[in-house]
PDB file of N, CA and C in Angstrom:
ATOM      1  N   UNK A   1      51.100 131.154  14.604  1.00  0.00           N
ATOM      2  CA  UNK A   1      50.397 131.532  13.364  1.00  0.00           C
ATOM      3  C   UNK A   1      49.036 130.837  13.287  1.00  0.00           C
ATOM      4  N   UNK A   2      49.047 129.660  13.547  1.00  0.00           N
ATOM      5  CA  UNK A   2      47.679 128.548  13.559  1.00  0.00           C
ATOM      6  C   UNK A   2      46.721 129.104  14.435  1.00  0.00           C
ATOM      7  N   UNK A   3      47.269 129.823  15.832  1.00  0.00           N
ATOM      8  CA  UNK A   3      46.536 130.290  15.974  1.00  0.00           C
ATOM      9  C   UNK A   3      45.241 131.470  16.209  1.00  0.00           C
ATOM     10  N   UNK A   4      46.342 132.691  15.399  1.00  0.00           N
ATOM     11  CA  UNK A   4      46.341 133.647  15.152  1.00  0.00           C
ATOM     12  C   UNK A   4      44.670 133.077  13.596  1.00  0.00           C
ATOM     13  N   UNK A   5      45.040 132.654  12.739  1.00  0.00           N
ATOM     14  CA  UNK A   5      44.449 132.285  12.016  1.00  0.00           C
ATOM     15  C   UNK A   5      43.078 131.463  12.385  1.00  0.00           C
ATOM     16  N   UNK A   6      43.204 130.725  13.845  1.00  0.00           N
ATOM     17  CA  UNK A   6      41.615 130.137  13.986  1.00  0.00           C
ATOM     18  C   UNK A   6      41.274 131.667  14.772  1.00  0.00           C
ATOM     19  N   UNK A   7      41.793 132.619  15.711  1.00  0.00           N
ATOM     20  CA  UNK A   7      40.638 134.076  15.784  1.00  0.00           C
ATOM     21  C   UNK A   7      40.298 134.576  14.879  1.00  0.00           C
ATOM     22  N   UNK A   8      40.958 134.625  13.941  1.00  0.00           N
ATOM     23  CA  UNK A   8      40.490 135.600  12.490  1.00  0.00           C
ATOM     24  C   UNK A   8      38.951 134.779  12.091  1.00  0.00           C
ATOM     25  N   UNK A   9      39.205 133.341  12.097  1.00  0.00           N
ATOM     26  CA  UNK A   9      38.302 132.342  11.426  1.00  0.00           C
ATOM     27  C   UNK A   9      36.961 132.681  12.758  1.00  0.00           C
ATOM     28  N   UNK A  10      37.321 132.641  13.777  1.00  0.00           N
ATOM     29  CA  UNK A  10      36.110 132.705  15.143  1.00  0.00           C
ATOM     30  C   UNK A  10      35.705 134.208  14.673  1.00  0.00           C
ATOM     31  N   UNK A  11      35.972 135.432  14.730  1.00  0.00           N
ATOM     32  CA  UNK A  11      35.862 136.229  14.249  1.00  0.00           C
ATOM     33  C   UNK A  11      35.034 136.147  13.241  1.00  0.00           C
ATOM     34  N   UNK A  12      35.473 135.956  11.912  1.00  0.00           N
ATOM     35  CA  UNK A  12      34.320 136.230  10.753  1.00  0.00           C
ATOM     36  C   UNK A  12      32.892 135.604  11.305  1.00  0.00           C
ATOM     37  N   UNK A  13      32.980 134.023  11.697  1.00  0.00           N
ATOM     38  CA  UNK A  13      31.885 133.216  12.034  1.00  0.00           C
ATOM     39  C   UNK A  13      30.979 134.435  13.002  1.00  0.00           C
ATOM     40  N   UNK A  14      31.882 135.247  13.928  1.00  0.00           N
ATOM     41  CA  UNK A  14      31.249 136.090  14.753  1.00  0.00           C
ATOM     42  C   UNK A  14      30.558 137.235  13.702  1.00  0.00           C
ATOM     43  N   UNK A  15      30.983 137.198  12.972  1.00  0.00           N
ATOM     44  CA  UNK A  15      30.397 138.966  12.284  1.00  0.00           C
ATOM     45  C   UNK A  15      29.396 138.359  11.495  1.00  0.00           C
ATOM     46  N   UNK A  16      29.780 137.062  10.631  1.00  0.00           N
ATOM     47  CA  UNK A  16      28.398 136.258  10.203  1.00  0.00           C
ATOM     48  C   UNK A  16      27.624 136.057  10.507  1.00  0.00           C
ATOM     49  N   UNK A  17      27.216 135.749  11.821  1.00  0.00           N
ATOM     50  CA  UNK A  17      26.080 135.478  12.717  1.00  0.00           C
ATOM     51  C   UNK A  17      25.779 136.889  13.141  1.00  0.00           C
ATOM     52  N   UNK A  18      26.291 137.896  13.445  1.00  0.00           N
ATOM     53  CA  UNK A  18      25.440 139.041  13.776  1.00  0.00           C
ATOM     54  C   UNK A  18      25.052 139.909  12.639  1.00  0.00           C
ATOM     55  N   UNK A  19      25.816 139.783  11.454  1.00  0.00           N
ATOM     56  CA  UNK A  19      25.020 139.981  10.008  1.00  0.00           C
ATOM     57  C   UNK A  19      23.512 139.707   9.981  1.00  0.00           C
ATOM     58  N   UNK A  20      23.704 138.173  10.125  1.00  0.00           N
ATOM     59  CA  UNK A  20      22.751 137.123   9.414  1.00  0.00           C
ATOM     60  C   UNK A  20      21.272 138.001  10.700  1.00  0.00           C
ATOM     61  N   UNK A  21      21.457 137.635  12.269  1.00  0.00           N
ATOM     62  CA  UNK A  21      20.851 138.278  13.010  1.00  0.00           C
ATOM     63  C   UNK A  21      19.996 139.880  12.583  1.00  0.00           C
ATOM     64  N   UNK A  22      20.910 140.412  12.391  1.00  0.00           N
ATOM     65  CA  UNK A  22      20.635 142.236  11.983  1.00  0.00           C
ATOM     66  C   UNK A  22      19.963 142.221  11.012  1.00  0.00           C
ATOM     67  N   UNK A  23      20.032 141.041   9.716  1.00  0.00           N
ATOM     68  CA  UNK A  23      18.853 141.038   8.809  1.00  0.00           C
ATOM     69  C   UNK A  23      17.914 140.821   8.556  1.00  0.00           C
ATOM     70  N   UNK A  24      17.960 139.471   9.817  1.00  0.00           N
ATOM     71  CA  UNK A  24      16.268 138.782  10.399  1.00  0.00           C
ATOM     72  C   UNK A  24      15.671 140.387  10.974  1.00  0.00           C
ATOM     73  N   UNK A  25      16.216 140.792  11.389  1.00  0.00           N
ATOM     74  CA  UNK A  25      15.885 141.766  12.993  1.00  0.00           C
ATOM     75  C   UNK A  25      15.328 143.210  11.649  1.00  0.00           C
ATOM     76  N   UNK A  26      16.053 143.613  10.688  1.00  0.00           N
ATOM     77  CA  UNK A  26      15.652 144.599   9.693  1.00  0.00           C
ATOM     78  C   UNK A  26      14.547 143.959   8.956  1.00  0.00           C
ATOM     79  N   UNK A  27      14.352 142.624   8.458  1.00  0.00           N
ATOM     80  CA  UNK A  27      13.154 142.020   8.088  1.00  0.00           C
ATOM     81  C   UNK A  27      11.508 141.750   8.894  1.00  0.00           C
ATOM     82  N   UNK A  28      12.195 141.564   9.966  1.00  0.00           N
ATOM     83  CA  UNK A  28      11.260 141.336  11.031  1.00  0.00           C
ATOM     84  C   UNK A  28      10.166 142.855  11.174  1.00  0.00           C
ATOM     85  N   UNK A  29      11.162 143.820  11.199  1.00  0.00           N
ATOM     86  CA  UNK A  29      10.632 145.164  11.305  1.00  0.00           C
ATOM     87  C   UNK A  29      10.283 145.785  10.639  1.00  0.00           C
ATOM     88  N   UNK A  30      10.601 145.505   9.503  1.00  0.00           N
ATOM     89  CA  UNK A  30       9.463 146.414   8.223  1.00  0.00           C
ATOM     90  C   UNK A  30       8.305 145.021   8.109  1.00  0.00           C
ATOM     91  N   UNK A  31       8.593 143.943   8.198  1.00  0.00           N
ATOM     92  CA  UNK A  31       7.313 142.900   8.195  1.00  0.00           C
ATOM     93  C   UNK A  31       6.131 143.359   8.996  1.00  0.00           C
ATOM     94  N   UNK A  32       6.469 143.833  10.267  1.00  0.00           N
ATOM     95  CA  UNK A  32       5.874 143.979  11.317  1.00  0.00           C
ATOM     96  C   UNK A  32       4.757 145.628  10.850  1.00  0.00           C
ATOM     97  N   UNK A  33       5.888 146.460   9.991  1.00  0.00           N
ATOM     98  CA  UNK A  33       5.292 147.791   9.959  1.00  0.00           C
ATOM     99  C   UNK A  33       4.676 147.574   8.696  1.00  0.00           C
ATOM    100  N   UNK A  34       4.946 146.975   8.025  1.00  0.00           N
ATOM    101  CA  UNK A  34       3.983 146.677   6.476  1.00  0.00           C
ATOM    102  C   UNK A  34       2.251 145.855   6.529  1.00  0.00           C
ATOM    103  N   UNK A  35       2.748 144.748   8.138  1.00  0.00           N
ATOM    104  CA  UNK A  35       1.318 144.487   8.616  1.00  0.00           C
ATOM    105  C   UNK A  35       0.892 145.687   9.044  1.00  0.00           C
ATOM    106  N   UNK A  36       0.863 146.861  10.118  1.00  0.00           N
ATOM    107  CA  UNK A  36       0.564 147.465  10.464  1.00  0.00           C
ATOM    108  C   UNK A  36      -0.589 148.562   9.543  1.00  0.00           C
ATOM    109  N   UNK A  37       0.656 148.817   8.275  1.00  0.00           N
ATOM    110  CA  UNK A  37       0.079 149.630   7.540  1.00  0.00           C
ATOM    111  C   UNK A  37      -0.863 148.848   6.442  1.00  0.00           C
ATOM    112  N   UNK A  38      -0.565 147.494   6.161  1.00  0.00           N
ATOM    113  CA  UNK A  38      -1.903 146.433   5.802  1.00  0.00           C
ATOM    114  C   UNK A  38      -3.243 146.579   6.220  1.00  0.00           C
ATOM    115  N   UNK A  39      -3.141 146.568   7.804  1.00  0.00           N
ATOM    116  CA  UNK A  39      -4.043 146.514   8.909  1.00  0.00           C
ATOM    117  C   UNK A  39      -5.039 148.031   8.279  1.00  0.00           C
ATOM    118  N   UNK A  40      -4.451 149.047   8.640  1.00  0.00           N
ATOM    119  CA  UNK A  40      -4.637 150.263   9.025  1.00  0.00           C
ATOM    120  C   UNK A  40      -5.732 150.337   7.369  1.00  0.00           C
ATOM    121  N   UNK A  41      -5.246 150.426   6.360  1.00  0.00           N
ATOM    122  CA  UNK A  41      -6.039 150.270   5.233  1.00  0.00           C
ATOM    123  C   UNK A  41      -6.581 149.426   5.012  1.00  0.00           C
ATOM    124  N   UNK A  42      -7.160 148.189   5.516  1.00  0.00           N
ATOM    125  CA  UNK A  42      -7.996 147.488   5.313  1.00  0.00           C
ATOM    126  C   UNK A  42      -9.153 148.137   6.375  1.00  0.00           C
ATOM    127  N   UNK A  43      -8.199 148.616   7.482  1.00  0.00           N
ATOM    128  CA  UNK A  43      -9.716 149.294   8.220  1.00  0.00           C
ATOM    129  C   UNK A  43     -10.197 150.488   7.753  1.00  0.00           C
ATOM    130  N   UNK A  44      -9.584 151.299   7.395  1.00  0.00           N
ATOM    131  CA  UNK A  44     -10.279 152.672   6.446  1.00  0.00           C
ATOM    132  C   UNK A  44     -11.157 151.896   5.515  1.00  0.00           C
ATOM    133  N   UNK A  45     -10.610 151.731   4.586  1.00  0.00           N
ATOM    134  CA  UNK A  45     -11.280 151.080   3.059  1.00  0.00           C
ATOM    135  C   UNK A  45     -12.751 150.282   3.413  1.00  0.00           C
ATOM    136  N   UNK A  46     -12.704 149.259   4.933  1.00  0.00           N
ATOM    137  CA  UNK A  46     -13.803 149.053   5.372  1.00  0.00           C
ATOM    138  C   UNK A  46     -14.572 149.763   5.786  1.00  0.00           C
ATOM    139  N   UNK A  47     -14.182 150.918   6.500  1.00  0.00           N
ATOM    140  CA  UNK A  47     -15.356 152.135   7.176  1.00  0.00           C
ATOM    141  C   UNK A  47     -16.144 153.145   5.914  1.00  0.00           C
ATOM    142  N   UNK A  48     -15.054 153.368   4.571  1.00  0.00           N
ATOM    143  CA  UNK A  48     -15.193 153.531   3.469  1.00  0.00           C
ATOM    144  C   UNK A  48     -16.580 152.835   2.700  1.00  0.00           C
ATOM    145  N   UNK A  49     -16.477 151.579   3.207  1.00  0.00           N
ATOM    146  CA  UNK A  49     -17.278 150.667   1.607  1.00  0.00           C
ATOM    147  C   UNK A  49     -18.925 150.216   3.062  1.00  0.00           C
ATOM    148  N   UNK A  50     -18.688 151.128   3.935  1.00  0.00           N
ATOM    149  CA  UNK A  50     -20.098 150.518   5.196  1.00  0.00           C
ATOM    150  C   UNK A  50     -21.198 152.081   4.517  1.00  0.00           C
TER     151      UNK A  50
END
């Protein structure tokens, strides 16, 4: 039973860490596309105001 109960416990720790991972990794990627589209309108708006 004890040890049936520490896989369950290795387990969650496992799904926790690839949670925690998958949300850096979904953050990372709209961060990345929100600079992009930052970028992209600061360069219009500049070719705009020349």
């Amino acid at each position: 039973l004890l040890k049936s109960i520490e896989n369950v416990n290795k387990a969650k720790s496992y799904l926790d860490y690839i949670k925690e991972n998958e949300f850096d990794r979904i953050v990372t990627h709209f961060k990345k596309k929100l600079n992009t589209v930052n970028d992209n309108f600061k360069n219009e708006y500049s070719k705009v105001n020349e």
